[in-house]
Every structure is written in structure tokens, then in C-alpha cells.
Protein backbone atom coordinates (compact mmCIF):
# COMPACT_ATOMS: atom_id res chain seq x y z
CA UNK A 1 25.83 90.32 20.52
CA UNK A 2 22.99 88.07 20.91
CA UNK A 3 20.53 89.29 23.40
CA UNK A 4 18.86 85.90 24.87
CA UNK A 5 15.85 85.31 26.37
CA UNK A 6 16.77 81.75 27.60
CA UNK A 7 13.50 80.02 28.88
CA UNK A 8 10.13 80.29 26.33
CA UNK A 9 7.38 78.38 26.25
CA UNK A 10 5.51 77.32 23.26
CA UNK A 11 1.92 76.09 21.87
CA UNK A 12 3.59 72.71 22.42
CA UNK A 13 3.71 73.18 26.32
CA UNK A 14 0.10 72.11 27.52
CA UNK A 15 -0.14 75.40 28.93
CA UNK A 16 0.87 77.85 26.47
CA UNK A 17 -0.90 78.85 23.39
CA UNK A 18 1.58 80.62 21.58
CA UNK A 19 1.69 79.61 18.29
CA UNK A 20 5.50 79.24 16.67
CA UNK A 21 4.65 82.59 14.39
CA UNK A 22 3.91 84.71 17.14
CA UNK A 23 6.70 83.86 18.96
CA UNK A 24 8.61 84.74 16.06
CA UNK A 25 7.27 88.14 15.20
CA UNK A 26 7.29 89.14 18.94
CA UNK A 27 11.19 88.24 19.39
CA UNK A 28 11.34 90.69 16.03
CA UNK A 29 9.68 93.35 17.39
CA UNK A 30 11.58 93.15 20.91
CA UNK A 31 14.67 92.88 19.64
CA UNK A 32 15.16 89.12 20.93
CA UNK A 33 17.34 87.54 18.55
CA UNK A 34 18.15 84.31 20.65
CA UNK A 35 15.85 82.41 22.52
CA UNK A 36 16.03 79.12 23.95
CA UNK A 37 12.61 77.11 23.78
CA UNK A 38 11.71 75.05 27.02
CA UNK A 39 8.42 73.56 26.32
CA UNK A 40 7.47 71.01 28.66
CA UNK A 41 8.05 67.39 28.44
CA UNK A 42 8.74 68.05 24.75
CA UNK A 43 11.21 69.27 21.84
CA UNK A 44 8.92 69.41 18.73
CA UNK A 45 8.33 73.26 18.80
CA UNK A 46 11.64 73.87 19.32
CA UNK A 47 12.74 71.94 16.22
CA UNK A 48 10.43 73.41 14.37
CA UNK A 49 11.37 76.54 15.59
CA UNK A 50 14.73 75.98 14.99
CA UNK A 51 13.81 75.51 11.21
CA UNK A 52 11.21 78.72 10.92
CA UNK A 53 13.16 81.32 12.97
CA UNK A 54 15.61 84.14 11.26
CA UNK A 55 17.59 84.18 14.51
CA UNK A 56 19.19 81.65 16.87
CA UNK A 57 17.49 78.71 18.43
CA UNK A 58 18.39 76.69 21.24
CA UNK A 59 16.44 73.38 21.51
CA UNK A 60 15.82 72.85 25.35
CA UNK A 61 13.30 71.54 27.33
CA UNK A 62 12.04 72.01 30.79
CA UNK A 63 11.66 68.12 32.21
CA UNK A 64 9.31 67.30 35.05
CA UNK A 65 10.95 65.26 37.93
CA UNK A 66 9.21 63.57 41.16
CA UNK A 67 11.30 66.81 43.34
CA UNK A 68 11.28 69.13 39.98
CA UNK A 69 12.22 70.61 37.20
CA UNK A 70 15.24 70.44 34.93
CA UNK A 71 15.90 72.06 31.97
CA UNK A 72 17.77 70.95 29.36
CA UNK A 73 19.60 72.59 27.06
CA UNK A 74 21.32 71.96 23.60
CA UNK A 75 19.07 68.83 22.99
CA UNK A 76 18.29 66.32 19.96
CA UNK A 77 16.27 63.29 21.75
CA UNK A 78 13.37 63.91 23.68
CA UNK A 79 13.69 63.64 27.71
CA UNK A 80 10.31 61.49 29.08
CA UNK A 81 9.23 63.51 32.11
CA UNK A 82 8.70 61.21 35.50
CA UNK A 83 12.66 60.30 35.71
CA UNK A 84 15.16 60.79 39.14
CA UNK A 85 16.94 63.84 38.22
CA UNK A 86 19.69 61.65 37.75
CA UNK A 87 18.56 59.76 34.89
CA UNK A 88 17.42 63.01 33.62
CA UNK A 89 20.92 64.47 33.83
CA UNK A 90 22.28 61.20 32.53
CA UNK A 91 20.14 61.81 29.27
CA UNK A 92 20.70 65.32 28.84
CA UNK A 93 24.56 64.33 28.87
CA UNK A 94 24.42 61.31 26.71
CA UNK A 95 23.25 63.55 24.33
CA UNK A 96 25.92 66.32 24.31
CA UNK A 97 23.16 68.60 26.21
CA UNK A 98 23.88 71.14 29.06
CA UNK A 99 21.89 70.81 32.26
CA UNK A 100 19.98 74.05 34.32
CA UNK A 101 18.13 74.24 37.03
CA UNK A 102 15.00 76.56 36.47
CA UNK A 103 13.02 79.12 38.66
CA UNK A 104 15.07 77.10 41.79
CA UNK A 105 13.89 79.37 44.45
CA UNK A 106 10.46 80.61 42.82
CA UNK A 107 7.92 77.84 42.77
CA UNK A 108 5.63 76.58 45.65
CA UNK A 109 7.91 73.91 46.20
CA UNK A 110 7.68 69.85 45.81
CA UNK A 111 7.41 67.55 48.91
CA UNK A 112 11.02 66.81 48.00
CA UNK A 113 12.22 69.72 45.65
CA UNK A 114 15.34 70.76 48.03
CA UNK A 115 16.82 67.33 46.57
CA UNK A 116 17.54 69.21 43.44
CA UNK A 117 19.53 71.56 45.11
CA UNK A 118 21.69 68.68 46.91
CA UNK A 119 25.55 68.28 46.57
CA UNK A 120 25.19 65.35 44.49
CA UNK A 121 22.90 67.57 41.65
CA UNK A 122 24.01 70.34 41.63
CA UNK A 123 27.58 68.88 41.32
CA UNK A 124 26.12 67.71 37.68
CA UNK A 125 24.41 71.20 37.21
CA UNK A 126 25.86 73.72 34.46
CA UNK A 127 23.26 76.90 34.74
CA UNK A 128 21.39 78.33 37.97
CA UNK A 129 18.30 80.49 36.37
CA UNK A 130 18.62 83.89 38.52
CA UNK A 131 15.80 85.47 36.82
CA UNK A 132 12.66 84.71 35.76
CA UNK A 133 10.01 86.72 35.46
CA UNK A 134 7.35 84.64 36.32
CA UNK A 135 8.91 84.16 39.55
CA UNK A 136 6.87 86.39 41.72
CA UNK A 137 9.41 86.26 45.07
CA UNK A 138 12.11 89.30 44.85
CA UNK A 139 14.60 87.18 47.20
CA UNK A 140 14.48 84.16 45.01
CA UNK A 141 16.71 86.21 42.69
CA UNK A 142 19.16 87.05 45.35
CA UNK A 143 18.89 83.64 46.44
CA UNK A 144 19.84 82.11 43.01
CA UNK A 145 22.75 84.55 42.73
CA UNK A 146 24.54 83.58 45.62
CA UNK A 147 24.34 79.68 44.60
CA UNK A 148 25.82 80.76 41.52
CA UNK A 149 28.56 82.17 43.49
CA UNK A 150 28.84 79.57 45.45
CA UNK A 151 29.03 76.87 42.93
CA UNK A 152 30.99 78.48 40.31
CA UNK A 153 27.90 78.18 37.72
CA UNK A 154 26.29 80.20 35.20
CA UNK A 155 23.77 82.40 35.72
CA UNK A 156 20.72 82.31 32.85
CA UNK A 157 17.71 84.33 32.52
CA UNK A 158 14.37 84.19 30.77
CA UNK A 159 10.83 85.63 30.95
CA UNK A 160 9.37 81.88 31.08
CA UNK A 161 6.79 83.54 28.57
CA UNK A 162 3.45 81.50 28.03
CA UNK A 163 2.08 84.40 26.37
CA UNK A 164 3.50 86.02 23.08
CA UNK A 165 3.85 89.31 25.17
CA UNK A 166 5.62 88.06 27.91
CA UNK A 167 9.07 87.37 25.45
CA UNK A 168 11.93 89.49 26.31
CA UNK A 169 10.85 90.75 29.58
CA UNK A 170 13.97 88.96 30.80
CA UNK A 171 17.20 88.07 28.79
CA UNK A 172 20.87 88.15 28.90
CA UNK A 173 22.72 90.36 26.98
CA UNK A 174 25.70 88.38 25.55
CA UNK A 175 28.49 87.40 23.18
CA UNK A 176 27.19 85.41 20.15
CA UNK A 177 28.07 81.13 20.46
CA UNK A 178 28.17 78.40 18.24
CA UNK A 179 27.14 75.81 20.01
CA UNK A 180 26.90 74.31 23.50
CA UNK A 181 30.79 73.87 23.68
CA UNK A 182 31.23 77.82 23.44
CA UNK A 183 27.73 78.68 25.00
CA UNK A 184 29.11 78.63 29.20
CA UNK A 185 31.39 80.65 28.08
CA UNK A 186 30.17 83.26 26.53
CA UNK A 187 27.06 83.29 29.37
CA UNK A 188 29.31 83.58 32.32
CA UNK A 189 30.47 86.63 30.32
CA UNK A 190 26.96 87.99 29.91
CA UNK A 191 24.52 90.89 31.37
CA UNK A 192 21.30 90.06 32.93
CA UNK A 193 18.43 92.13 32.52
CA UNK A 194 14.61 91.59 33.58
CA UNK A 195 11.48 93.00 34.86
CA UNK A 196 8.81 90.93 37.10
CA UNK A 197 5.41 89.71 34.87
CA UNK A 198 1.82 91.00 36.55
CA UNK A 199 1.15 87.80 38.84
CA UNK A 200 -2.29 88.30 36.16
CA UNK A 201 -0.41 86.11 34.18
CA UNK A 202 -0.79 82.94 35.13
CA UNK A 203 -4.91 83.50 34.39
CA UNK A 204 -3.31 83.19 31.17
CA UNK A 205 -2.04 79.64 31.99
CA UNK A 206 -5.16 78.36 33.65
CA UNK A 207 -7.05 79.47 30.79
CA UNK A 208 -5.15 77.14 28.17
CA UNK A 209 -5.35 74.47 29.91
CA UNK A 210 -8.78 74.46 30.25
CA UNK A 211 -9.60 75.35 26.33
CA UNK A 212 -7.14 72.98 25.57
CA UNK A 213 -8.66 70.11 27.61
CA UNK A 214 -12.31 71.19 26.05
CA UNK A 215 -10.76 70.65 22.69
């Protein structure tokens, strides 16, 4: 059984720090032994990753929209951020990629962001994220679930870690995949489990952005 903490962030996010070794050692010592990296706007740590890690690596990424964020998953090519959501999608398919929508009731919300959840997206949509810890809103969870319902989708989890110590505090306990053709699946028949981050987290964000920007 893998147990899959399905949206981590990396030093190559412009607000994480976390260097690829620590995010190694801490999936050891939690007993994470899938994890799915979603940097922003970017791939390279996850290849790298993917090449370092003892355990299994999904190479995602979390793409910036004008009415949000997509995530996608299974990737080789890099997605530019600043595309519709349906050029997005049309890139994370071209490639062979799945397509998620993350945290889609738990962020202060875009002038526009209910477009993502439209008919005509979520139509093209694979995985709903029900839990996240970062997501500080206990209805967004409830929320999420019943679009999964709804749509017929699967439902993901992750802790959305920026911080080394923030992996595993959500993941779904499931069958092990190959690949993204056996991944659905194997999700739809997995177990979610979670607990909310301290809302002192995001300090953690502002922080490396800042040092970041001084460097």
C-alpha cells in the first residue's frame, strides 16, 4: 500500500524552502512513501526528486490561472503559468497528464475563481482535492466531498507542506499504481486521512519569500 501525500511543495516553489533532502528524510521518518510534488509554475524539483527519492514520485505541478489554480499531475513538459484553464488542461492532456483541482473551496478566492468550478471545467477535471491541510475552513472539506459525489471524481489529499514538517499531515492511504493509467483507479479506492496545519504556518511562507527576494 502506498500511503500518499499528494500535494508538496518544494525549494523550487518561490515560497518554500525545503530543500529536496529534507523532504526526503521527513517522508522516511513519517512513513510517506508516495508523494506527489506540486511546486509552482515548475517541474524541476520534482524531476529531480523523482531521481533522488527511495520511494514513489509523482511529477505534478500546481499552475497559476487568471481564476486559479490547477494542478497537474503525471507531467513531463513544463506548464507556463498565466494560461485560460483551458489551455492549461489542453497541455496537461497533450502530455498524457491527469488534471486536479486544488484547495477548491479553501483559498480567499479570485475575482473570477468560481469559473474553475463551471460545467465546462470541471467536465475536463479528473481529481477534486478534499483535504488539505493548509486549508483553514472545516466546510471546505465537506464542500469538496459532495462535488466529488456529484461529479463522479476522485477525491485526493495532501498537507500542501511548505515546510519539511508539514509532510504527511494529510495523505491517502491506497493501493500501489504504476502509472497515471492505473493511478484513478486505485485513488477512488483509497482512505483519506488528515489533520488541519496551525494557521502559524503561513509565517513560514511569508518569510521565504522575503529571504528569498533579499537573496
Amino acid at each position: 500500500m502506498f500511503r500518499a501525500d499528494l500535494h508538496v511543495h518544494t525549494c523550487y516553489s518561490g515560497d518554500c524552502g525545503t530543500p529536496l533532502e529534507q523532504v526526503i528524510s521527513r517522508c522516511l521518518e513519517v512513513g510517506i512513501n508516495c508523494v506527489a510534488i506540486a511546486d509552482h509554475n515548475t517541474i524541476a524539483g520534482a524531476l529531480k526528486l523523482k531521481e533522488m527519492a527511495p520511494f514513489k514520485v509523482i511529477v505534478a505541478e500546481e499552475v497559476l490561472t487568471p481564476v486559479g489554480e490547477l494542478m497537474g499531475l503525471f507531467l513531463t513538459e513544463e506548464i507556463p503559468k498565466g494560461l485560460s484553464p483551458e489551455e492549461t488542461i489542453a497541455r496537461i492532456r497533450s502530455q498524457g497528464g491527469l488534471v486536479g483541482i486544488p484547495h477548491p473551496f479553501g483559498r480567499v478566492p479570485f475575482q473570477n475563481a468560481k469559473k474553475l468550478l463551471s460545467e465546462k471545467i470541471l467536465s475536463q477535471v479528473d481529481v477534486i482535492e478534499v483535504f488539505n491541510s493548509r486549508t483553514p475552513f472545516p466546510n471546505s472539506t465537506t464542500k469538496a466531498w459532495k462535488l466529488v459525489k456529484e461529479r463522479g471524481l476522485a477525491a485526493s489529499a495532501g498537507s500542501d507542506a511548505h515546510t519539511a514538517r508539514e509532510i504527511g499531515r494529510a495523505y491517502v492511504e491506497m493501493p500501489e499504481f504504476n502509472g497515471s493509467k492505473d493511478f484513478l483507479d486505485c485513488l477512488t479506492q483509497g482512505r483519506i486521512f488528515g489533520r488541519r496545519s496551525s494557521p502559524l504556518v503561513h509565517f513560514a511562507i511569508t518569510w521565504t519569500k522575503i529571504r528569498k527576494r533579499l537573496a
